[in-house]
C-alpha atoms as a PDB file:
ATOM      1  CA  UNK A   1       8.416 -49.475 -11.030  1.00  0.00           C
ATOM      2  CA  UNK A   2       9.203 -51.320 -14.443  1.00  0.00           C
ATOM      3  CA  UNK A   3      12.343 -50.938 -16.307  1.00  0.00           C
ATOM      4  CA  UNK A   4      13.324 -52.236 -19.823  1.00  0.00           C
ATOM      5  CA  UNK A   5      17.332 -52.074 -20.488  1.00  0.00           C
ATOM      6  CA  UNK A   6      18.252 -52.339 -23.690  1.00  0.00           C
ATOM      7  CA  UNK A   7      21.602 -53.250 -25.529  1.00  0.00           C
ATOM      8  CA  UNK A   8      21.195 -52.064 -29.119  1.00  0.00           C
ATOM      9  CA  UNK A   9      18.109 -54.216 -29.970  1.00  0.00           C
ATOM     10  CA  UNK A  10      18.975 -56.862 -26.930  1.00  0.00           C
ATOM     11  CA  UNK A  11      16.363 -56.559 -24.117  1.00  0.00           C
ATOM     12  CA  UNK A  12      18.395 -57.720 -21.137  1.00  0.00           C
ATOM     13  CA  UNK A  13      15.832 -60.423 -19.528  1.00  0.00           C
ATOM     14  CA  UNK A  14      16.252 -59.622 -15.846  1.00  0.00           C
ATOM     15  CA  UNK A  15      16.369 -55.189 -14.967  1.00  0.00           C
ATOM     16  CA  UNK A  16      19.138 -54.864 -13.350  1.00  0.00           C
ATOM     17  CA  UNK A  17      18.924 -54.079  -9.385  1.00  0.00           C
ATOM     18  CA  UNK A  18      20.903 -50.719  -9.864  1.00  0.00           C
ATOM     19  CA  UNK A  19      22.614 -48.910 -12.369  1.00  0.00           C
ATOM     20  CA  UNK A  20      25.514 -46.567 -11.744  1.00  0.00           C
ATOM     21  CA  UNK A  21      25.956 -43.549 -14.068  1.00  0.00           C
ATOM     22  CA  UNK A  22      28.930 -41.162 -13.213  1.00  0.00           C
ATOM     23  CA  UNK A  23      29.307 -38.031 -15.071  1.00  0.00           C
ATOM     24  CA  UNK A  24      32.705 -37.089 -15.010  1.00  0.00           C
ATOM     25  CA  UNK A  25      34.798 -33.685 -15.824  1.00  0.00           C
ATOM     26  CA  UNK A  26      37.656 -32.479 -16.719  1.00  0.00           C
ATOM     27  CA  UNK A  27      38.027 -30.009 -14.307  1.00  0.00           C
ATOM     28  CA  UNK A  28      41.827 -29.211 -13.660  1.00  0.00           C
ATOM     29  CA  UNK A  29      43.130 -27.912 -10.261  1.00  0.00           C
ATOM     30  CA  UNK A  30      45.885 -25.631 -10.223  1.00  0.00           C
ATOM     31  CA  UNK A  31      48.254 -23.410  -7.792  1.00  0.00           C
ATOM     32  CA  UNK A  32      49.408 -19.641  -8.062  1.00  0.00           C
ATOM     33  CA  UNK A  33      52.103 -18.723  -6.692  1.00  0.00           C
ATOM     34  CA  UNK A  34      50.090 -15.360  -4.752  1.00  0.00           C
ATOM     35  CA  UNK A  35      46.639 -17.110  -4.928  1.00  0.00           C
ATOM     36  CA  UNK A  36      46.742 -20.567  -3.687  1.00  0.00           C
ATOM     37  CA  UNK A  37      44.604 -23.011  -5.632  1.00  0.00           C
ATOM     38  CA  UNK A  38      42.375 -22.562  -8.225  1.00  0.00           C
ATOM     39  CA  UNK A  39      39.758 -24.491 -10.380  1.00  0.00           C
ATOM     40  CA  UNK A  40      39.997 -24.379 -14.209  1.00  0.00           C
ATOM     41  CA  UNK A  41      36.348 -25.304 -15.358  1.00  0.00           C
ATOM     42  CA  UNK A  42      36.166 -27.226 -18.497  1.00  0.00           C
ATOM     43  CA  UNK A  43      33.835 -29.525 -21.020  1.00  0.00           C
ATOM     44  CA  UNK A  44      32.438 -32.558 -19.350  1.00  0.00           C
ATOM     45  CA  UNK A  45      34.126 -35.900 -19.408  1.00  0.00           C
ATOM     46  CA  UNK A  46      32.794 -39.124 -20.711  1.00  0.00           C
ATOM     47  CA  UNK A  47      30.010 -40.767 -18.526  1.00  0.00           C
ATOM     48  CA  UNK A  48      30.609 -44.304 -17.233  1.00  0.00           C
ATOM     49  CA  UNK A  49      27.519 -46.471 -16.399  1.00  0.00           C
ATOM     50  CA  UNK A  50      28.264 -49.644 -15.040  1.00  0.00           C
ATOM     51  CA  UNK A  51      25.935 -52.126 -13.989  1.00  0.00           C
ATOM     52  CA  UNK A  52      25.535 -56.152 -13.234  1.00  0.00           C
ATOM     53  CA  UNK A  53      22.506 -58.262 -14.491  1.00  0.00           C
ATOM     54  CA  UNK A  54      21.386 -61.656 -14.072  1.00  0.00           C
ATOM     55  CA  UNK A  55      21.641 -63.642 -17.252  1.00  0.00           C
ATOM     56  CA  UNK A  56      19.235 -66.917 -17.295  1.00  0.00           C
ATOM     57  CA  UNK A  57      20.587 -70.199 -18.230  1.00  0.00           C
ATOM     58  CA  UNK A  58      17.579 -72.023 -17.988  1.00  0.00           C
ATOM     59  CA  UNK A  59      13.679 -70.616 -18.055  1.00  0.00           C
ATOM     60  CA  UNK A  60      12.795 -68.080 -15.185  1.00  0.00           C
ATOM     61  CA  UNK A  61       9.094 -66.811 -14.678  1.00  0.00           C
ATOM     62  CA  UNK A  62      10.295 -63.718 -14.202  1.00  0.00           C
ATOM     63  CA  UNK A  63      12.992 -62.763 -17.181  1.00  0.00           C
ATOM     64  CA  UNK A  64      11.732 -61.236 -20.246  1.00  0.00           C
ATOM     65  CA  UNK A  65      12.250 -62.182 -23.799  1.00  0.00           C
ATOM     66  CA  UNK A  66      10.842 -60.291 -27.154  1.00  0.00           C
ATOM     67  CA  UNK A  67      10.750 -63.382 -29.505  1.00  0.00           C
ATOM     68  CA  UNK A  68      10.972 -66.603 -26.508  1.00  0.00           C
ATOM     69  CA  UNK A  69      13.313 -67.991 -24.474  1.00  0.00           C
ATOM     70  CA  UNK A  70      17.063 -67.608 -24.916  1.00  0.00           C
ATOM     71  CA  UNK A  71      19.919 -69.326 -23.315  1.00  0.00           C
ATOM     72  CA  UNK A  72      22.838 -67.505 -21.548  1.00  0.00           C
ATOM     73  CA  UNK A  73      24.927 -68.070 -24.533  1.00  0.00           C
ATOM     74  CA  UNK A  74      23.056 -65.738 -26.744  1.00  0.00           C
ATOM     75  CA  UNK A  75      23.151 -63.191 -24.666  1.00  0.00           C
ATOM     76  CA  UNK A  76      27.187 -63.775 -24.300  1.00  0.00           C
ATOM     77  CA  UNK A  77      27.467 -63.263 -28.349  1.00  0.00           C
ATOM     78  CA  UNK A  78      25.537 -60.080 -28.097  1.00  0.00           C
ATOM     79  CA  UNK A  79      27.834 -58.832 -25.721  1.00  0.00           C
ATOM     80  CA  UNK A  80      31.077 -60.138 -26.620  1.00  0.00           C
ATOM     81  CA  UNK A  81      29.955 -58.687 -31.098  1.00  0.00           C
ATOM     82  CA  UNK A  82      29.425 -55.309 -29.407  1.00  0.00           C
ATOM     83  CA  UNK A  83      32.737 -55.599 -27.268  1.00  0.00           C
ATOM     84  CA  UNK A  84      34.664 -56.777 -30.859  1.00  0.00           C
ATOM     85  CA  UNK A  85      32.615 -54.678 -33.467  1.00  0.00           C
ATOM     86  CA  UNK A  86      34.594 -51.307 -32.243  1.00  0.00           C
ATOM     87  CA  UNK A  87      31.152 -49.201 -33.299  1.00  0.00           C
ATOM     88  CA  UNK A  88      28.891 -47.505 -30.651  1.00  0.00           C
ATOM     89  CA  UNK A  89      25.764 -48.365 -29.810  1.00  0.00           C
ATOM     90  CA  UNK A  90      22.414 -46.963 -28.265  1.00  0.00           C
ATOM     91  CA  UNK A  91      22.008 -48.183 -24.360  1.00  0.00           C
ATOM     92  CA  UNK A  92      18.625 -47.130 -23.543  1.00  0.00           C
ATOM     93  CA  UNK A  93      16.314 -47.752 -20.167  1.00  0.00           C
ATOM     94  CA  UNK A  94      12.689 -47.249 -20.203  1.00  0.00           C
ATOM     95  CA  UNK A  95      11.081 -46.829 -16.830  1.00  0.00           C
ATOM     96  CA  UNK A  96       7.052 -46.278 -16.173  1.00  0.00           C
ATOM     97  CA  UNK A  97       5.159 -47.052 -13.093  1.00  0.00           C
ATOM     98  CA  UNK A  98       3.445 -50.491 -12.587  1.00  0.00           C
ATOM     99  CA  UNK A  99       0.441 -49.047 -14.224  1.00  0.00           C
ATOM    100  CA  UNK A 100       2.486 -47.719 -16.994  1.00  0.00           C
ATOM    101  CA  UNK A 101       3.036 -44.353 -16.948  1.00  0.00           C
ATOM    102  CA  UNK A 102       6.404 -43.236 -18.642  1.00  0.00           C
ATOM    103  CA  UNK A 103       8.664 -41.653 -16.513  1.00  0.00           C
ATOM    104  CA  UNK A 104      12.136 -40.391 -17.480  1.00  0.00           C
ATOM    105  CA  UNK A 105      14.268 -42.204 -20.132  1.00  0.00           C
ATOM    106  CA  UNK A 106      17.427 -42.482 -20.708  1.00  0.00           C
ATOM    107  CA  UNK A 107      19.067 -42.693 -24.583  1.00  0.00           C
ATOM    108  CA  UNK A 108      22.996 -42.771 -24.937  1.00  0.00           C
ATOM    109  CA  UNK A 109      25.580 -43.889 -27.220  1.00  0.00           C
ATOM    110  CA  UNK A 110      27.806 -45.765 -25.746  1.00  0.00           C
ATOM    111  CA  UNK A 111      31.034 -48.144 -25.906  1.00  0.00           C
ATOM    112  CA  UNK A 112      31.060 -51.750 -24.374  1.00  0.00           C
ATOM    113  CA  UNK A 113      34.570 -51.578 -22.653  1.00  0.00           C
ATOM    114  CA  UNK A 114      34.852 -55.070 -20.510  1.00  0.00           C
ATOM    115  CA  UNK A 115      31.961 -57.357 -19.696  1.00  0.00           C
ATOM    116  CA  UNK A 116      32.624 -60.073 -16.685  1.00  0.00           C
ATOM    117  CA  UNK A 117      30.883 -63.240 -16.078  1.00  0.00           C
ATOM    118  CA  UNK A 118      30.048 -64.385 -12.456  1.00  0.00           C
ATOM    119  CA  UNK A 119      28.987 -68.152 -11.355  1.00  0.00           C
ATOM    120  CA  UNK A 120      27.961 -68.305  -7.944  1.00  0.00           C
ATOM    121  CA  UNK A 121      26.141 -72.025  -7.840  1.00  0.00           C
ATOM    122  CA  UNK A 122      25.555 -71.928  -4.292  1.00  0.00           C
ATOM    123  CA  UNK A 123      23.468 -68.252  -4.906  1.00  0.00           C
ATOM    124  CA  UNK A 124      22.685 -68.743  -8.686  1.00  0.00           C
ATOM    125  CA  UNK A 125      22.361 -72.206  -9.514  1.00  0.00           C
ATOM    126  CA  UNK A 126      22.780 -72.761 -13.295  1.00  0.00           C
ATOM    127  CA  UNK A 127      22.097 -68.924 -14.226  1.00  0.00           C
ATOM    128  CA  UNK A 128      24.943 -66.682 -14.582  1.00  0.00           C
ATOM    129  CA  UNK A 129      25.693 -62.672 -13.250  1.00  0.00           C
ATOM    130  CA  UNK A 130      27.505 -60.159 -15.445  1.00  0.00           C
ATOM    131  CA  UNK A 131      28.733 -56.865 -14.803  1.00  0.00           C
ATOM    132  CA  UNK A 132      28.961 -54.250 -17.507  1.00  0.00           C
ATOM    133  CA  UNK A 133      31.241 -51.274 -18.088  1.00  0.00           C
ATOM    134  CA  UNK A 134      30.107 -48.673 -20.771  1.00  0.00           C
ATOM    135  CA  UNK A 135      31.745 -45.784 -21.978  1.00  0.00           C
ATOM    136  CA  UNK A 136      29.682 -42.249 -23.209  1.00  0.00           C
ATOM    137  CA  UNK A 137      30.846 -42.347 -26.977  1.00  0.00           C
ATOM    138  CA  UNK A 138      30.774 -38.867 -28.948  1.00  0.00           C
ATOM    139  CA  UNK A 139      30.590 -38.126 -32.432  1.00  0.00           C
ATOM    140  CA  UNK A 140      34.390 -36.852 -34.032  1.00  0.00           C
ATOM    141  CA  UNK A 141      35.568 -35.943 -37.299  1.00  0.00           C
ATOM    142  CA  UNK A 142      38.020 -34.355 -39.424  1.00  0.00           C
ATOM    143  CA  UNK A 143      37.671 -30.947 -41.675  1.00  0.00           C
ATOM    144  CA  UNK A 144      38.469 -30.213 -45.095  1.00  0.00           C
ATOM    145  CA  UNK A 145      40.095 -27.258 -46.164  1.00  0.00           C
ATOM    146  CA  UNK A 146      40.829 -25.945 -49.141  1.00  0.00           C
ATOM    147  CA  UNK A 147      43.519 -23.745 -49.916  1.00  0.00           C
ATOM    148  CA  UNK A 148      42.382 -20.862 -52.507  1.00  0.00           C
ATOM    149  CA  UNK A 149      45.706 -19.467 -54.104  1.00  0.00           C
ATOM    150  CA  UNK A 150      45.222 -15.780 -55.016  1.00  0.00           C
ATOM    151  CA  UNK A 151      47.300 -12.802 -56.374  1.00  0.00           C
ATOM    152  CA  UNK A 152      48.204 -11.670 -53.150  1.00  0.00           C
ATOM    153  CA  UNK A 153      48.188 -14.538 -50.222  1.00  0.00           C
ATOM    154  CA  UNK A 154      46.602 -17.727 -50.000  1.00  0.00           C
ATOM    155  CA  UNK A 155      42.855 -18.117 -48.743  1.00  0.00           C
ATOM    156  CA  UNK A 156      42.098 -20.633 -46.535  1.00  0.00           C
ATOM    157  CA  UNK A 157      38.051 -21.878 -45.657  1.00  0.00           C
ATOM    158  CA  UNK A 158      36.898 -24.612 -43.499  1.00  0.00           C
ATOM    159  CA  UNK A 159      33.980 -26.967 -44.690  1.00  0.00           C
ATOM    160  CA  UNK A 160      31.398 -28.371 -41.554  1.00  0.00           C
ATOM    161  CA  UNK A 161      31.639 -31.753 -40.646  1.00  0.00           C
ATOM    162  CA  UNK A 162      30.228 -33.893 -42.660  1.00  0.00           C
ATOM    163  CA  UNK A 163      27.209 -36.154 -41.438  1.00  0.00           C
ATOM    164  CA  UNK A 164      26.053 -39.229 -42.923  1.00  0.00           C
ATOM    165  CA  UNK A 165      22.508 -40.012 -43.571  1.00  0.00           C
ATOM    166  CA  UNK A 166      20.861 -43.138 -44.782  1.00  0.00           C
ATOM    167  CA  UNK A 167      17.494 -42.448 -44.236  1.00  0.00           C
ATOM    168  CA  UNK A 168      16.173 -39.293 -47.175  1.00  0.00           C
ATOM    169  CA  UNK A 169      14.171 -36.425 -44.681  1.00  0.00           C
ATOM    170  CA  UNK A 170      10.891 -35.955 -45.421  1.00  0.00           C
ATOM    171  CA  UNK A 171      10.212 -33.331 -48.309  1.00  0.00           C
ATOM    172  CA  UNK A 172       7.392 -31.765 -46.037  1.00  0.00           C
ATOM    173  CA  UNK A 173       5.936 -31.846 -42.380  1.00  0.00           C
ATOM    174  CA  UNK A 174       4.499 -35.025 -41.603  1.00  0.00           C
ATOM    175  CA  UNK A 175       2.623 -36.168 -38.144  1.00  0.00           C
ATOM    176  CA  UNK A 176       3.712 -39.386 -36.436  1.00  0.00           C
ATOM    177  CA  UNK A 177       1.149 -40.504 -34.209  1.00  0.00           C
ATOM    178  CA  UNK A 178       3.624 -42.161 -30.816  1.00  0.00           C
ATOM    179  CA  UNK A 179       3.519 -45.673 -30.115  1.00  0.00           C
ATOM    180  CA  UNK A 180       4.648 -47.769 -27.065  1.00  0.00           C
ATOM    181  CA  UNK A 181       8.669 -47.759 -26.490  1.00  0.00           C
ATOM    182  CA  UNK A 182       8.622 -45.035 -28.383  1.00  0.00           C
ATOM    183  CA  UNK A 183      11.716 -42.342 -27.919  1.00  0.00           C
ATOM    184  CA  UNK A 184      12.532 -39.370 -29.981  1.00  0.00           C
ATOM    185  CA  UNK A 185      15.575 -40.949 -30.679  1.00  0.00           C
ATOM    186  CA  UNK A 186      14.398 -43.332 -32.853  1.00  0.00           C
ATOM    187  CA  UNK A 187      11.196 -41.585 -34.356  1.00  0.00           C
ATOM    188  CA  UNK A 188      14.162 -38.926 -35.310  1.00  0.00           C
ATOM    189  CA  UNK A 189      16.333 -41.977 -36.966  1.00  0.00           C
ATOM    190  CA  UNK A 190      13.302 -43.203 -38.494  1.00  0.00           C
ATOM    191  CA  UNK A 191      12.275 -40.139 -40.562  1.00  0.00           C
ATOM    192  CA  UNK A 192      15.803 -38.447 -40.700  1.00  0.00           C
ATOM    193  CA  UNK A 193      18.198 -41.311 -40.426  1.00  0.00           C
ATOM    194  CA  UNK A 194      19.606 -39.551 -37.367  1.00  0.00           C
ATOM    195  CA  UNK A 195      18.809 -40.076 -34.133  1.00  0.00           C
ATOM    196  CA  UNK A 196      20.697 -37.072 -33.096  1.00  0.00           C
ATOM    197  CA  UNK A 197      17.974 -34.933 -34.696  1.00  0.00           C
ATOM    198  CA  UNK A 198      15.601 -35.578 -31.855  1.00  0.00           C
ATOM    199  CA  UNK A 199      15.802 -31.757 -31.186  1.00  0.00           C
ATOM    200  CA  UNK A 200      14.198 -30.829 -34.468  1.00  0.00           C
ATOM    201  CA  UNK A 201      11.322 -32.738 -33.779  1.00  0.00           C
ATOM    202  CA  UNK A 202      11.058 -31.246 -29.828  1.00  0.00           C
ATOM    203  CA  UNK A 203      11.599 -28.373 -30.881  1.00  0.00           C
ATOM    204  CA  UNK A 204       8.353 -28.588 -33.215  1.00  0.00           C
ATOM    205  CA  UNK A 205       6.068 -30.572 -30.644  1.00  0.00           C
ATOM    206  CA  UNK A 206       7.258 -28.231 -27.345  1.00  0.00           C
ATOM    207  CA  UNK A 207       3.347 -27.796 -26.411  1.00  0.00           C
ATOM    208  CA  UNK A 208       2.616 -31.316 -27.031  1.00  0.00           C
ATOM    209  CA  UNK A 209       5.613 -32.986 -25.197  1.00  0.00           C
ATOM    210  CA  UNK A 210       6.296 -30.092 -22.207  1.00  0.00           C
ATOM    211  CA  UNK A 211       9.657 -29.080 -20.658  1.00  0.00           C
ATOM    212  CA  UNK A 212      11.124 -33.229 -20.543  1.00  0.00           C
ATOM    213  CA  UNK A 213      12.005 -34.276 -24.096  1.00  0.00           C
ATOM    214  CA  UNK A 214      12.497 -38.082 -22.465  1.00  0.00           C
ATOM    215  CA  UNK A 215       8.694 -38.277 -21.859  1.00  0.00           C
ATOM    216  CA  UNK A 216       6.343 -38.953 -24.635  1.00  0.00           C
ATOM    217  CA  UNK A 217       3.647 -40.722 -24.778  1.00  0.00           C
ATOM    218  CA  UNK A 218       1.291 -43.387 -26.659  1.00  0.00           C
ATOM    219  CA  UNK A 219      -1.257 -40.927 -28.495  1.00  0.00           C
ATOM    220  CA  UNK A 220       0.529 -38.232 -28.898  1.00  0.00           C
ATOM    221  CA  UNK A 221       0.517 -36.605 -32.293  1.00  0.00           C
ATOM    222  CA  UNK A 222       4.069 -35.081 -32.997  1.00  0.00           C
ATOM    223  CA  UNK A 223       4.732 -32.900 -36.097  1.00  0.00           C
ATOM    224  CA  UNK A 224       7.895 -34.328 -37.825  1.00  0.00           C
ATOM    225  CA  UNK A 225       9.429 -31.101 -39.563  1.00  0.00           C
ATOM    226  CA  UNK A 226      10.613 -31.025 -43.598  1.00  0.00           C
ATOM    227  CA  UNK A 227      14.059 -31.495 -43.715  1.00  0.00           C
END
């Protein structure tokens, strides 16, 4: 099985042996005085993934690179810009069979909350181990209201969030044929400047894709719906 792990645009050049993802909640135990304990259910928590890869120094035959070899301190400014930048950013890992079939994705926005560099030159040599810590990261806002005054008492109405888009929708349905390391994530930031917007465009391609929004696959002709 073949896994690509992606920071952003950084393709980490070793897969990672295992990746932990914890869904948490915010589930809140509580006792009656007559009843003993019960559980309050409530919305899910954050998910934490954490996760340690090896990080090359020198050439391996086996790490991966997009554009050619890169040292260990590339990698290190990648990390350490999306630790500083305080913005949230897409961790995605693509998994298909050795004769590559896709299997399930997985497409988050996340926080990088601590990174940790290992050197073990006994085990490692001149290559280096990190562990990584992310954080699920939602979207949040603010709403504007304005305050009507009238004859009798003062109105009060709520606008939506607002959502920024830099990428216009297209006037009228298009098809996008899917290519390899393709996600509906990014065909939906592509044509709608939101990757968020995914559902529009599974919602419109239900018989192509099935039941699993994750899989798609090279060939498929999706219907991208007018804005």
């Amino acid at each position: 099985m073949a896994y690509d792990v992606y920071l952003k645009n950084c393709l980490l050049p070793v897969t990672p042996e295992k990746i932990q993802t914890k869904i948490n909640n915010k589930n809140k135990t509580v006792t009656l005085i007559n009843e003993g304990e019960i559980n309050i259910l409530k919305n899910a928590g954050l998910t934490d993934i954490e996760f340690e890869c090896e990080i090359p120094q020198v050439k391996q035959p086996y790490a991966v690179y997009k554009s050619g070899f890169k040292d260990a301190g590339y990698f290190f400014d990648i990390f350490e810009e999306l630790k500083k930048s305080k913005k949230p950013f897409q961790f995605i890992v693509c998994r298909k069979t050795p004769v590559g079939k896709q299997l399930l994705n997985t497409n988050i926005k996340v926080s990088m909350e601590d990174w940790k560099i290992t050197e073990d030159a006994k085990k490692d040599g001149f290559d280096f181990r990190v562990k990584i810590n992310l954080k699920q990261y939602r979207e949040y806002g603010t709403k504007t209201v304005n305050i009507q005054i009238a004859a009798s008492k003062p109105k009060a109405s709520a606008e939506p969030k607002r959502e920024t888009n830099n990428s216009p929708a297209p006037a009228s349905a298009q098809t996008y044929t899917v290519v390899k390391g393709d996600c509906l994530w990014n065909i939906a930031k592509k044509f709608y400047g939101n990757g968020s917007k995914y559902t529009v465009i599974y919602n419109a391609n239900k018989g192509v894709i099935g039941g699993n929004p994750n899989l798609i696959y090279p060939g498929q002709v999706l219907t991208i719906p007018a804005a």
